[in-house]
C-alpha atoms as a PDB file:
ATOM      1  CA  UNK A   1     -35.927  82.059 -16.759  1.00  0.00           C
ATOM      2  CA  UNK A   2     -39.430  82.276 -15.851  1.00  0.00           C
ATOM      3  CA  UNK A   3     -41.970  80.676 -18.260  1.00  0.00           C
ATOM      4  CA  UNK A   4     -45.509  81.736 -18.699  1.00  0.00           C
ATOM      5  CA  UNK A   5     -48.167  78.792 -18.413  1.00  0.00           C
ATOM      6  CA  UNK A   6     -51.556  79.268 -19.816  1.00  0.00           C
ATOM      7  CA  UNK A   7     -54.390  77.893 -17.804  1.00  0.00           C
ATOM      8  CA  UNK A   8     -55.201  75.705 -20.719  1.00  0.00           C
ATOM      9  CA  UNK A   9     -51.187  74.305 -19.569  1.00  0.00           C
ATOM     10  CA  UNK A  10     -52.439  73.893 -15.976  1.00  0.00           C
ATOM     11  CA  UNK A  11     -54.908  72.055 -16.159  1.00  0.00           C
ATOM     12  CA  UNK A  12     -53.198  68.801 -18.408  1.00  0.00           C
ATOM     13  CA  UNK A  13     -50.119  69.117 -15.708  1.00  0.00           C
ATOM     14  CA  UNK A  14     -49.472  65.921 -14.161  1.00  0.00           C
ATOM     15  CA  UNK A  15     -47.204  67.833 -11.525  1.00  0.00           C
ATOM     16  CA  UNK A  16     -45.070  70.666 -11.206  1.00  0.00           C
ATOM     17  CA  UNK A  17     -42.251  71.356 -14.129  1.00  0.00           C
ATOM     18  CA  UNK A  18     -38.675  71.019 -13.210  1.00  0.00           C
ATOM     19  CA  UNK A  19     -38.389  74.241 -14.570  1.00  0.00           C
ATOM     20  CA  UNK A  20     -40.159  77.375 -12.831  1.00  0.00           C
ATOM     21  CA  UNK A  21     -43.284  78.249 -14.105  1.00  0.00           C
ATOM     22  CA  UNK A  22     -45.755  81.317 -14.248  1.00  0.00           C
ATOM     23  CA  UNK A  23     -49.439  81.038 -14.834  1.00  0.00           C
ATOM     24  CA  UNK A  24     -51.070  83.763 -16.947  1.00  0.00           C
ATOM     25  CA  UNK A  25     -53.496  85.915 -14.965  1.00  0.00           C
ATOM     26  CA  UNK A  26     -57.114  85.514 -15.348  1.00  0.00           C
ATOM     27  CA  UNK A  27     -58.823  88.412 -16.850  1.00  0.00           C
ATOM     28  CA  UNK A  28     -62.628  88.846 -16.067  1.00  0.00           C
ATOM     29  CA  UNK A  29     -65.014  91.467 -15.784  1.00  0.00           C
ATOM     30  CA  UNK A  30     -65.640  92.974 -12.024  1.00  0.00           C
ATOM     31  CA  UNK A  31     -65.468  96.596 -10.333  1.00  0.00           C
ATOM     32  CA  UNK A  32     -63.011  98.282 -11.625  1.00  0.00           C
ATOM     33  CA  UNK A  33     -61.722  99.522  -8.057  1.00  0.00           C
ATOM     34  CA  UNK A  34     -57.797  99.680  -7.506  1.00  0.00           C
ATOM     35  CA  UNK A  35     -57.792  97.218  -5.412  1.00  0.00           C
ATOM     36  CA  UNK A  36     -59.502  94.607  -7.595  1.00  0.00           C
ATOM     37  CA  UNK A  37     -57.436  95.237 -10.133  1.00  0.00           C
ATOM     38  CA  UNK A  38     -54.509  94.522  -8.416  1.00  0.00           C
ATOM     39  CA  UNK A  39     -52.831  90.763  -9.756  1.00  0.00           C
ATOM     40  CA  UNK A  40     -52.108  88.932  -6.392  1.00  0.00           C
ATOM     41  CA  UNK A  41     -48.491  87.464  -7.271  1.00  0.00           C
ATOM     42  CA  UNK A  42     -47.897  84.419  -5.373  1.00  0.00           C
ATOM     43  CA  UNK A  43     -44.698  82.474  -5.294  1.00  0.00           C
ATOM     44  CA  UNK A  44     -45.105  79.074  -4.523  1.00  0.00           C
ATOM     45  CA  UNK A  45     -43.035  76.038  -4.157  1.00  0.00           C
ATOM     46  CA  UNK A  46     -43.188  73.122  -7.058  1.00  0.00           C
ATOM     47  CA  UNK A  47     -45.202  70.878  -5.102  1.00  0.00           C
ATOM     48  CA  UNK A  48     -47.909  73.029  -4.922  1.00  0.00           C
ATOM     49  CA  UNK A  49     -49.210  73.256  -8.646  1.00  0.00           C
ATOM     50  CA  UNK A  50     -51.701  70.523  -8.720  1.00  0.00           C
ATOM     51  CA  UNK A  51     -53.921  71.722  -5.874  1.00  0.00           C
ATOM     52  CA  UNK A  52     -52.847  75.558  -6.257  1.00  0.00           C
ATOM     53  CA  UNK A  53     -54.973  76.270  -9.376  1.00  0.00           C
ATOM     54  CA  UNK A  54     -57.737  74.579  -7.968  1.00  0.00           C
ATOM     55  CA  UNK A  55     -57.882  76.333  -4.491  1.00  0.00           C
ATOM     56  CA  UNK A  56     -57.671  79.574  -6.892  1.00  0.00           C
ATOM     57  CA  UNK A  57     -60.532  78.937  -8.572  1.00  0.00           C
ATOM     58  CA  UNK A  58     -62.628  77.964  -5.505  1.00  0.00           C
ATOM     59  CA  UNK A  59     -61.333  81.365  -3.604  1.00  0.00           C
ATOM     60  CA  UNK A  60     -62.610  83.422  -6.773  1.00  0.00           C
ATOM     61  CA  UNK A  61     -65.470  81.698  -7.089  1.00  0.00           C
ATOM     62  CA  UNK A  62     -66.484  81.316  -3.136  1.00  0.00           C
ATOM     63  CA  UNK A  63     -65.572  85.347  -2.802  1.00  0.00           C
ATOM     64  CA  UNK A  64     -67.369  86.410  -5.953  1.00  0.00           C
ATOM     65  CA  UNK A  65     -64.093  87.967  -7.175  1.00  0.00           C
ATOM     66  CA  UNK A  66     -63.964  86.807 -10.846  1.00  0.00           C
ATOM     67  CA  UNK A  67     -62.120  90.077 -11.535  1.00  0.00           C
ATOM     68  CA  UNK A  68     -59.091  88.903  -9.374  1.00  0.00           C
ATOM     69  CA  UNK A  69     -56.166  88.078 -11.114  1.00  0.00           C
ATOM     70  CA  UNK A  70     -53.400  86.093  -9.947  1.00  0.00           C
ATOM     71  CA  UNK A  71     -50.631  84.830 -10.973  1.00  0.00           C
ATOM     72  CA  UNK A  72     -48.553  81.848  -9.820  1.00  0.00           C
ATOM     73  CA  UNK A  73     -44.657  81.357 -10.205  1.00  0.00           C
ATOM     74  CA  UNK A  74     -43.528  77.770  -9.566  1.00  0.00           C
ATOM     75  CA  UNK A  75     -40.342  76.598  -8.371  1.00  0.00           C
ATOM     76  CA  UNK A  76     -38.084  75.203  -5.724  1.00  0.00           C
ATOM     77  CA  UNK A  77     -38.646  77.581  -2.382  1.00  0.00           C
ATOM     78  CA  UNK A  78     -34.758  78.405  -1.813  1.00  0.00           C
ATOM     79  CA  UNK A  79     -35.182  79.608  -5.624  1.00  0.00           C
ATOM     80  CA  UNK A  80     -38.055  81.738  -4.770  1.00  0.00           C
ATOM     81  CA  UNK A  81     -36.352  82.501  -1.267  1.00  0.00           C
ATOM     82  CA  UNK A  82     -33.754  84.005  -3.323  1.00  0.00           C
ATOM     83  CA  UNK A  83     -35.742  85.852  -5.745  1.00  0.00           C
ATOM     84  CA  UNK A  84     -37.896  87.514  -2.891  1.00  0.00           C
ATOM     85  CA  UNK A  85     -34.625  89.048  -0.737  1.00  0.00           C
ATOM     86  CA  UNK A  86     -33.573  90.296  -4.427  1.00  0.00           C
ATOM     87  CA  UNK A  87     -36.772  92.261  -4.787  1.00  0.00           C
ATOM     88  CA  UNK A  88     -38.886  90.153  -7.058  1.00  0.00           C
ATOM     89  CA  UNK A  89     -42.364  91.875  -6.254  1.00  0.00           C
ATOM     90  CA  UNK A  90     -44.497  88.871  -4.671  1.00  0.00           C
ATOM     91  CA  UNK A  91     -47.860  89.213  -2.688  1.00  0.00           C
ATOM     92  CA  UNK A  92     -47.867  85.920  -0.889  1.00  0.00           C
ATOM     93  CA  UNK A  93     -44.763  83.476  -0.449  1.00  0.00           C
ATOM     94  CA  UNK A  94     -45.751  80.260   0.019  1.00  0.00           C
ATOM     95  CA  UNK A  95     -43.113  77.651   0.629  1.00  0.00           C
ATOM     96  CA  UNK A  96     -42.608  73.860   1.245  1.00  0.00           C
ATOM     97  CA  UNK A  97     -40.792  74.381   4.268  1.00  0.00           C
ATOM     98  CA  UNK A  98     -40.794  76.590   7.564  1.00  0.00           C
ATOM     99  CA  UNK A  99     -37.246  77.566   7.886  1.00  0.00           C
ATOM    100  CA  UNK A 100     -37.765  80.313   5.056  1.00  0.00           C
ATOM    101  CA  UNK A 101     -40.847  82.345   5.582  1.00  0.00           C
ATOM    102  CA  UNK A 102     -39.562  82.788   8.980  1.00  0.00           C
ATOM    103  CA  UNK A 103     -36.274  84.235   7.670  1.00  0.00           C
ATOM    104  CA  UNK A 104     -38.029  86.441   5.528  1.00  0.00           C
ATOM    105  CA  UNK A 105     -40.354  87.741   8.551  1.00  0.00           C
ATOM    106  CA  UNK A 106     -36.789  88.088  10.933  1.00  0.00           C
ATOM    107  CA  UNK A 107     -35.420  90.395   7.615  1.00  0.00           C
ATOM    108  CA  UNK A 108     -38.678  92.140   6.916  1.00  0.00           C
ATOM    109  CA  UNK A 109     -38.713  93.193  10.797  1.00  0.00           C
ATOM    110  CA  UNK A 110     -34.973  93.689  10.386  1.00  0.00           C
ATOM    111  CA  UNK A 111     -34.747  95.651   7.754  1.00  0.00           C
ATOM    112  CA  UNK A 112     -37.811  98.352   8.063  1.00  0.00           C
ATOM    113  CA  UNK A 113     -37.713 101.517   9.375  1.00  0.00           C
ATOM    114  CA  UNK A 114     -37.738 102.179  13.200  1.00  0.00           C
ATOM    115  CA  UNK A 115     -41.033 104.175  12.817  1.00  0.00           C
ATOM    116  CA  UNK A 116     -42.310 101.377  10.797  1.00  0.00           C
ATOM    117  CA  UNK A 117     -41.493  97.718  12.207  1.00  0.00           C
ATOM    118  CA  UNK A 118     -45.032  96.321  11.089  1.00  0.00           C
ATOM    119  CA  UNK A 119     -44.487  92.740   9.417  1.00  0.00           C
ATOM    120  CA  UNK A 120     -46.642  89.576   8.584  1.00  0.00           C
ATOM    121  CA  UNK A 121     -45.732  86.458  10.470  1.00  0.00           C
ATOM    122  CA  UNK A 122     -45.576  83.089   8.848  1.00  0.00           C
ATOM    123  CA  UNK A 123     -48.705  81.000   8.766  1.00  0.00           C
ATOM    124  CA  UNK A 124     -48.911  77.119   8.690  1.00  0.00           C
ATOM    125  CA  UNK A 125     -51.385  76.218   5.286  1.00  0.00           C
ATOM    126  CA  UNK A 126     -50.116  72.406   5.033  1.00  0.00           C
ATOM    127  CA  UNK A 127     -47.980  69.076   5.581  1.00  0.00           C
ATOM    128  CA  UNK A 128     -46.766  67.531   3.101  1.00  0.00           C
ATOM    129  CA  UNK A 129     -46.052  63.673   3.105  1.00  0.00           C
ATOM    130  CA  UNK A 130     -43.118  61.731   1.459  1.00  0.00           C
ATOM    131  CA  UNK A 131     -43.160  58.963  -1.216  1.00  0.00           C
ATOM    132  CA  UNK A 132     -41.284  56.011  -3.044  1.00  0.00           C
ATOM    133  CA  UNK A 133     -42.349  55.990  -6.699  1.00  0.00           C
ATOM    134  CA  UNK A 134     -41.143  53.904  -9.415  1.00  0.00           C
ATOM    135  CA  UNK A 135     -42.473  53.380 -13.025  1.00  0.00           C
ATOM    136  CA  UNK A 136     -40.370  50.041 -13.171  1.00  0.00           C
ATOM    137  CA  UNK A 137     -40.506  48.340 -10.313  1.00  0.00           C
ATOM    138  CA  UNK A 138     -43.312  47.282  -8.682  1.00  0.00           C
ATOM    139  CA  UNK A 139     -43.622  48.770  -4.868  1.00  0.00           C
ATOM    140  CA  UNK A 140     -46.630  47.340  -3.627  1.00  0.00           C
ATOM    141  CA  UNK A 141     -46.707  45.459  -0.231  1.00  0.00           C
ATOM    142  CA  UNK A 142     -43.201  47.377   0.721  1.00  0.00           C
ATOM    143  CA  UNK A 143     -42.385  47.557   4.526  1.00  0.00           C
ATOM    144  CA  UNK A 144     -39.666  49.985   5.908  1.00  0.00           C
ATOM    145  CA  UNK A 145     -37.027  46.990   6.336  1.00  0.00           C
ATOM    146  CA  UNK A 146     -38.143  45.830   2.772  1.00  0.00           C
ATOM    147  CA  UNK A 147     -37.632  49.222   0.898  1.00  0.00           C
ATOM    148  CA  UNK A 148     -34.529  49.748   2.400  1.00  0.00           C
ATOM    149  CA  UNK A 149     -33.394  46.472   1.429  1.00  0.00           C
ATOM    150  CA  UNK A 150     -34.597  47.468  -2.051  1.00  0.00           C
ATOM    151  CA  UNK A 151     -33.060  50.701  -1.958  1.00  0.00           C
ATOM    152  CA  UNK A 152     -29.783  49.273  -1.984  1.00  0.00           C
ATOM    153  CA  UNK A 153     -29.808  46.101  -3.977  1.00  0.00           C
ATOM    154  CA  UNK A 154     -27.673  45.921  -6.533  1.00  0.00           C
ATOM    155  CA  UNK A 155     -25.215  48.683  -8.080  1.00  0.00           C
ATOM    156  CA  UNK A 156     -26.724  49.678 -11.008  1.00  0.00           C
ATOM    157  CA  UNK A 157     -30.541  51.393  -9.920  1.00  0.00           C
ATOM    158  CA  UNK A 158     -31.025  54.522  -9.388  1.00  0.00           C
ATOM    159  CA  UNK A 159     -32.667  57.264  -7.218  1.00  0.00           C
ATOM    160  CA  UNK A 160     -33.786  60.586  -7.352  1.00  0.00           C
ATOM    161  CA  UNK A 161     -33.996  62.926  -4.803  1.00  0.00           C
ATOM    162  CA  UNK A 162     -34.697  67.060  -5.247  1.00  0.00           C
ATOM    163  CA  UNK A 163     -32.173  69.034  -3.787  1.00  0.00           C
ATOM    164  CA  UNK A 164     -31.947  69.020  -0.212  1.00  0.00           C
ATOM    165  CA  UNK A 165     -30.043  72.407  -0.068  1.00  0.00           C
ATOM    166  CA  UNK A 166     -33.222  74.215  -1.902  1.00  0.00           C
ATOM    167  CA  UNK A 167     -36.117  72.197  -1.661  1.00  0.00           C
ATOM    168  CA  UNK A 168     -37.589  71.234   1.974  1.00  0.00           C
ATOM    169  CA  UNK A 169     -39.185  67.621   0.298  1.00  0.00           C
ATOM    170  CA  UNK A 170     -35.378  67.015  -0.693  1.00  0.00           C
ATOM    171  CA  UNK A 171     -33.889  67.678   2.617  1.00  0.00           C
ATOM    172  CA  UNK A 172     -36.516  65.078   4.427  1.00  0.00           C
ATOM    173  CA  UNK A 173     -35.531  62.685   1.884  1.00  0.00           C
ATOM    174  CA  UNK A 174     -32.135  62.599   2.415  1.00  0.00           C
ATOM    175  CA  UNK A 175     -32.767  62.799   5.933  1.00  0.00           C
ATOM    176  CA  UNK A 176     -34.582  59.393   6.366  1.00  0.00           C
ATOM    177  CA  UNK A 177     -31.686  57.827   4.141  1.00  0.00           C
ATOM    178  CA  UNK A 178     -29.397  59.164   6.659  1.00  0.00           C
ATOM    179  CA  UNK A 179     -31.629  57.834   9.343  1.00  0.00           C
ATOM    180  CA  UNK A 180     -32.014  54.404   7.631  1.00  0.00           C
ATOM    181  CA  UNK A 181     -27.869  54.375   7.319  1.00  0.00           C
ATOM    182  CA  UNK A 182     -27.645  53.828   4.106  1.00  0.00           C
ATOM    183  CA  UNK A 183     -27.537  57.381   2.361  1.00  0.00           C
ATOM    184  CA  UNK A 184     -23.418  57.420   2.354  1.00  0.00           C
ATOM    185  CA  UNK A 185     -23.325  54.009   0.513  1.00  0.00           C
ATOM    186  CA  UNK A 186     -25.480  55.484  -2.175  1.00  0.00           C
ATOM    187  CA  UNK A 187     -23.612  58.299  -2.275  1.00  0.00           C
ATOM    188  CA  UNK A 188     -20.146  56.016  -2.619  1.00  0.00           C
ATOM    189  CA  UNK A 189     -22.228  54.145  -5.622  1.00  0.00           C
ATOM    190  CA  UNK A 190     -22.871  57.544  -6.887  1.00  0.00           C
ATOM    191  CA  UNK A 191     -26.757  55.805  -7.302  1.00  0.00           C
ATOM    192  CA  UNK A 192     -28.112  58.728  -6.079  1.00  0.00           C
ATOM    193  CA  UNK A 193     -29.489  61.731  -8.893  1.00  0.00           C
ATOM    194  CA  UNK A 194     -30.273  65.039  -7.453  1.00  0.00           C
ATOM    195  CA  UNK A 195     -32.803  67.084  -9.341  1.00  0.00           C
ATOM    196  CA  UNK A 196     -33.663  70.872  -8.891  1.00  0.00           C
ATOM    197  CA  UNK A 197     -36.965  70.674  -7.055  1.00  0.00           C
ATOM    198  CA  UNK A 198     -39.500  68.291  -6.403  1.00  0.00           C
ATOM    199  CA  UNK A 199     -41.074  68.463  -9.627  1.00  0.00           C
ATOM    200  CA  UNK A 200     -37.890  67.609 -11.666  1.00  0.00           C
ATOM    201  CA  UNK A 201     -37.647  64.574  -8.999  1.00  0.00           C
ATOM    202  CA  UNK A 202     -40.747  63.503 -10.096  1.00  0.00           C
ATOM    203  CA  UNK A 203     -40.252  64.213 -13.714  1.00  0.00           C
ATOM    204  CA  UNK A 204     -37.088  61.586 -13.696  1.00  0.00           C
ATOM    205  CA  UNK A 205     -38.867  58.894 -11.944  1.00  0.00           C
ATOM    206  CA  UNK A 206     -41.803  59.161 -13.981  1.00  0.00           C
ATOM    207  CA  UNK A 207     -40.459  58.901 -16.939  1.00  0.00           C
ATOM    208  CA  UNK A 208     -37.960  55.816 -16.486  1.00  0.00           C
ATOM    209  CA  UNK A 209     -34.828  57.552 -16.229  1.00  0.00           C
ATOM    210  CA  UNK A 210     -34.110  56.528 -12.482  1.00  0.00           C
ATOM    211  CA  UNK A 211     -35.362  53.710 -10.654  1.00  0.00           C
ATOM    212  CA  UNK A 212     -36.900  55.116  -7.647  1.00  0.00           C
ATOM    213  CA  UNK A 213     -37.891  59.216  -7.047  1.00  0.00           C
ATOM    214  CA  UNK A 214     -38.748  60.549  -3.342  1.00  0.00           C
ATOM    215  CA  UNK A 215     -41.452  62.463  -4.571  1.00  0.00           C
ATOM    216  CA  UNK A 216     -44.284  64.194  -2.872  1.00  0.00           C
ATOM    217  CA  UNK A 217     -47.177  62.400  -2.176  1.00  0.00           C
ATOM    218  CA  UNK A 218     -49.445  64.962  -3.782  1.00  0.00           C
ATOM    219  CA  UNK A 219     -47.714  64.440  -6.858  1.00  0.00           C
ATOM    220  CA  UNK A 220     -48.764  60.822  -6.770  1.00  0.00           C
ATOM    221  CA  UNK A 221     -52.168  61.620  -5.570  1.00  0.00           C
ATOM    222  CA  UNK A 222     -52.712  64.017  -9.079  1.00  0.00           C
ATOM    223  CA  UNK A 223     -52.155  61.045 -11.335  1.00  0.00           C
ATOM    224  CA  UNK A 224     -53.648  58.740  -9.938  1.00  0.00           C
ATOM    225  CA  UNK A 225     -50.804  56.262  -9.331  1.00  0.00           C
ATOM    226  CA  UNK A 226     -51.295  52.824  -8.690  1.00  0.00           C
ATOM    227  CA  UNK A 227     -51.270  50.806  -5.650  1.00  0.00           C
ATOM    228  CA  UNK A 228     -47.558  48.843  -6.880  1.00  0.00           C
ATOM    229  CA  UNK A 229     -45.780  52.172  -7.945  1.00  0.00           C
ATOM    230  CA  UNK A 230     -45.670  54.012  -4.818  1.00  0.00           C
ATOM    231  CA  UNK A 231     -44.797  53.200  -1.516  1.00  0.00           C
ATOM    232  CA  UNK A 232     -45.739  55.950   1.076  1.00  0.00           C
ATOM    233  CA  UNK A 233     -43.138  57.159   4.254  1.00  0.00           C
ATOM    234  CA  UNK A 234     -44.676  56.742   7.422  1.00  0.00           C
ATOM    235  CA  UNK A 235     -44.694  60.520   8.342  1.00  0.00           C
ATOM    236  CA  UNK A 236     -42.581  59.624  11.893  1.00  0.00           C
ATOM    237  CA  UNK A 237     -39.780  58.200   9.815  1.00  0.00           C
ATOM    238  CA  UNK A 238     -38.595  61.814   8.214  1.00  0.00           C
ATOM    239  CA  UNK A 239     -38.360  65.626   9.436  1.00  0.00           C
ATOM    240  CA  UNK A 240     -42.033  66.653   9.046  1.00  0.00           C
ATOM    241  CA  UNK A 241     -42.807  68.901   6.362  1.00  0.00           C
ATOM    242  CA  UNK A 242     -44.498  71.435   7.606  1.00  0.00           C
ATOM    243  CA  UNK A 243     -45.174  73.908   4.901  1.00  0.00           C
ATOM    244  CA  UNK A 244     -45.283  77.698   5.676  1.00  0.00           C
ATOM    245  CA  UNK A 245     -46.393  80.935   4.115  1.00  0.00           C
ATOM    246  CA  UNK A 246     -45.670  84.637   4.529  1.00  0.00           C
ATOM    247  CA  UNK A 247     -47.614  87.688   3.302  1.00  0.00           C
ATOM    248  CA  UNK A 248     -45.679  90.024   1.895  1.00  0.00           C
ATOM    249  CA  UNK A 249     -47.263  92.891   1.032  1.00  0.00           C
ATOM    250  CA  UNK A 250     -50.100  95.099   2.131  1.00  0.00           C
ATOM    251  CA  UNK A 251     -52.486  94.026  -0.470  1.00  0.00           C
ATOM    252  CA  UNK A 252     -56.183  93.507   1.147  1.00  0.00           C
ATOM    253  CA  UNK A 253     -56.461  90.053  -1.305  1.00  0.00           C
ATOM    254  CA  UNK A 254     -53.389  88.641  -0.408  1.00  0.00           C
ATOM    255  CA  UNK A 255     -53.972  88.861   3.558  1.00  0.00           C
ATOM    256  CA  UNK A 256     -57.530  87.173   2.042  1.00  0.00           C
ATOM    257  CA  UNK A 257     -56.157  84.314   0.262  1.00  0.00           C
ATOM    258  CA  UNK A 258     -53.721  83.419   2.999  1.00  0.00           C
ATOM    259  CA  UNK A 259     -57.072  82.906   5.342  1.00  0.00           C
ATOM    260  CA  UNK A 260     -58.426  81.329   2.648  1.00  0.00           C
ATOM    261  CA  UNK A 261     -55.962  78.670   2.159  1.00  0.00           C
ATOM    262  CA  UNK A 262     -56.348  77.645   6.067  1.00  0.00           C
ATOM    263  CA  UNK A 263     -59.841  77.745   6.623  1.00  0.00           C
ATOM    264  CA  UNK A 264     -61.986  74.100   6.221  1.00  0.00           C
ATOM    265  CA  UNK A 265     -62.977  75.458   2.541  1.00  0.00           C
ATOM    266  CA  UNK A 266     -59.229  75.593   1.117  1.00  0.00           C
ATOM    267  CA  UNK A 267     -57.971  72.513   3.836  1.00  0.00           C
ATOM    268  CA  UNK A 268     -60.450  70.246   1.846  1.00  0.00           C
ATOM    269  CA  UNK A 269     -58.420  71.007  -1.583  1.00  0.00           C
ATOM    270  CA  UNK A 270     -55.197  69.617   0.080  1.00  0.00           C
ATOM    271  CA  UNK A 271     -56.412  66.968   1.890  1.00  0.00           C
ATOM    272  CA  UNK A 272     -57.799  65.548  -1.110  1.00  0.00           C
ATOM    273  CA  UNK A 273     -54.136  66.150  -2.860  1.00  0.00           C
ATOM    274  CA  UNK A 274     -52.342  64.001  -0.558  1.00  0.00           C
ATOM    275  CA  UNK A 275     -51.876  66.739   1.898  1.00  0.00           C
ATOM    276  CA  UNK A 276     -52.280  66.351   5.858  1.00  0.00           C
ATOM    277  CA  UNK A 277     -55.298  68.955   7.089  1.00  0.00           C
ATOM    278  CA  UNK A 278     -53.228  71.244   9.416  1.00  0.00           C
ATOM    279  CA  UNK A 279     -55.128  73.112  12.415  1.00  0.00           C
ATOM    280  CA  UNK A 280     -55.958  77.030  12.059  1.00  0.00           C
END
């Protein structure tokens, strides 16, 4: 079920809850036109709610919309995917992978009415990058034949990795085990733990219940991890994670925010998350 986060909530969040989350609207004072009344719903995947907030508050700020409320729903983007084809009334969609925006554009143009085929197409707003992390075990000076090496030492470690089937950061994860040749002997040692979305992935590795968590970068990048805990994928050695998003609805502020988020003023929020800066 859908929790509510207060922005007091979002701002001591290390990364995003395993759990989906909502953030409370932000009331303010502005014209009290229809259209700035309007809450901007966004769904966005888990990775996202470290930099999200603060790209909010710069878009608010930087369009002198202090009026604007939106609200945020967290979670893992074959979650949201699901939510969205089941009606859940979202604005903006933005996900940590490509394959599902564009579905959603192929049903939207689908599905409307001859007279009316007008639909959004998906937009590129990021890249994500993939990362080792470990609370226990120091990763520092790691090369690929050295963390694989590491990666399957021993019987008893394990590793976390979100689920590939629902989250995009998942799916490149076990794809470079696959790659590496070593993801059916972890699945035989049954070393491998398979969290819900990113953010649970990142929740079990840093708290010392696995070993090692593929994690986001981002993630990393929000706490401030240090040098020996993380170990960073060269971005040619997984399925790149492009990240896409889809309008959804005719709402003037969400076709706004969507520009927003890939013009230099938003790019500069994720690439100081850990993000790759993706061309307009």
């Amino acid at each position: 079920m859908t929790k509510i986060i207060t922005s007091a909530c979002l701002a001591l969040m290390l990364t995003a809850c395993s759990k989906e989350q909502t953030t409370q609207p932000i009331q303010s004072d502005v014209d009290d036109t229809t259209e700035q009344n309007q809450t901007l719903r966004i769904a966005a995947a888990a990775n996202l709610s470290d930099v999200l907030p603060e790209i909010i508050a710069a878009y608010k700020t930087d369009k002198n919309l202090p009026a604007q409320e939106i609200e945020v729903t967290y979670a893992s983007s074959g979650k949201l995917y699901a939510q969205i084809i089941s009606g859940a009334p979202y604005d903006i969609f933005l996900s940590a992978n490509q394959e599902f925006p564009a579905k959603l554009a192929k049903e939207k143009l689908d599905n409307a009415k001859s007279a009316d085929k007008t639909t959004y197409q998906p937009f590129t707003y990021t890249q994500g990058q993939l990362a080792l992390y470990s609370t226990t075990k120091s990763l520092q000076g790691l090369n690929p034949t050295a963390l694989n090496e590491l990666l399957t030492m021993g019987s008893d470690s394990k590793i976390t990795i979100a689920n590939p089937e629902l989250a995009p950061y998942g799916q490149s994860a076990q794809a470079y085990l696959q790659a590496q040749n070593i993801f059916d002997t972890l699945t035989e040692q049954n070393r491998i733990i398979q969290a819900e979305n990113i953010g649970q992935a990142f929740q079990y590795a840093h708290t010392g219940n696995v070993d090692y968590g593929f994690v986001a970068q981002s993630q990393l990048t929000a706490i401030k991890a240090t040098p020996e805990q993380f170990y960073t994928l060269a971005p040619e050695s997984y399925p790149t994670i492009l990240q896409d998003g889809i309008v959804l609805s005719d709402a003037t502020a969400a076709t706004d925010f969507s520009n927003y988020l890939r013009a230099p003023a938003g790019q500069q929020y994720f690439s100081k998350a850990g993000y790759l800066v993706v061309d307009r």
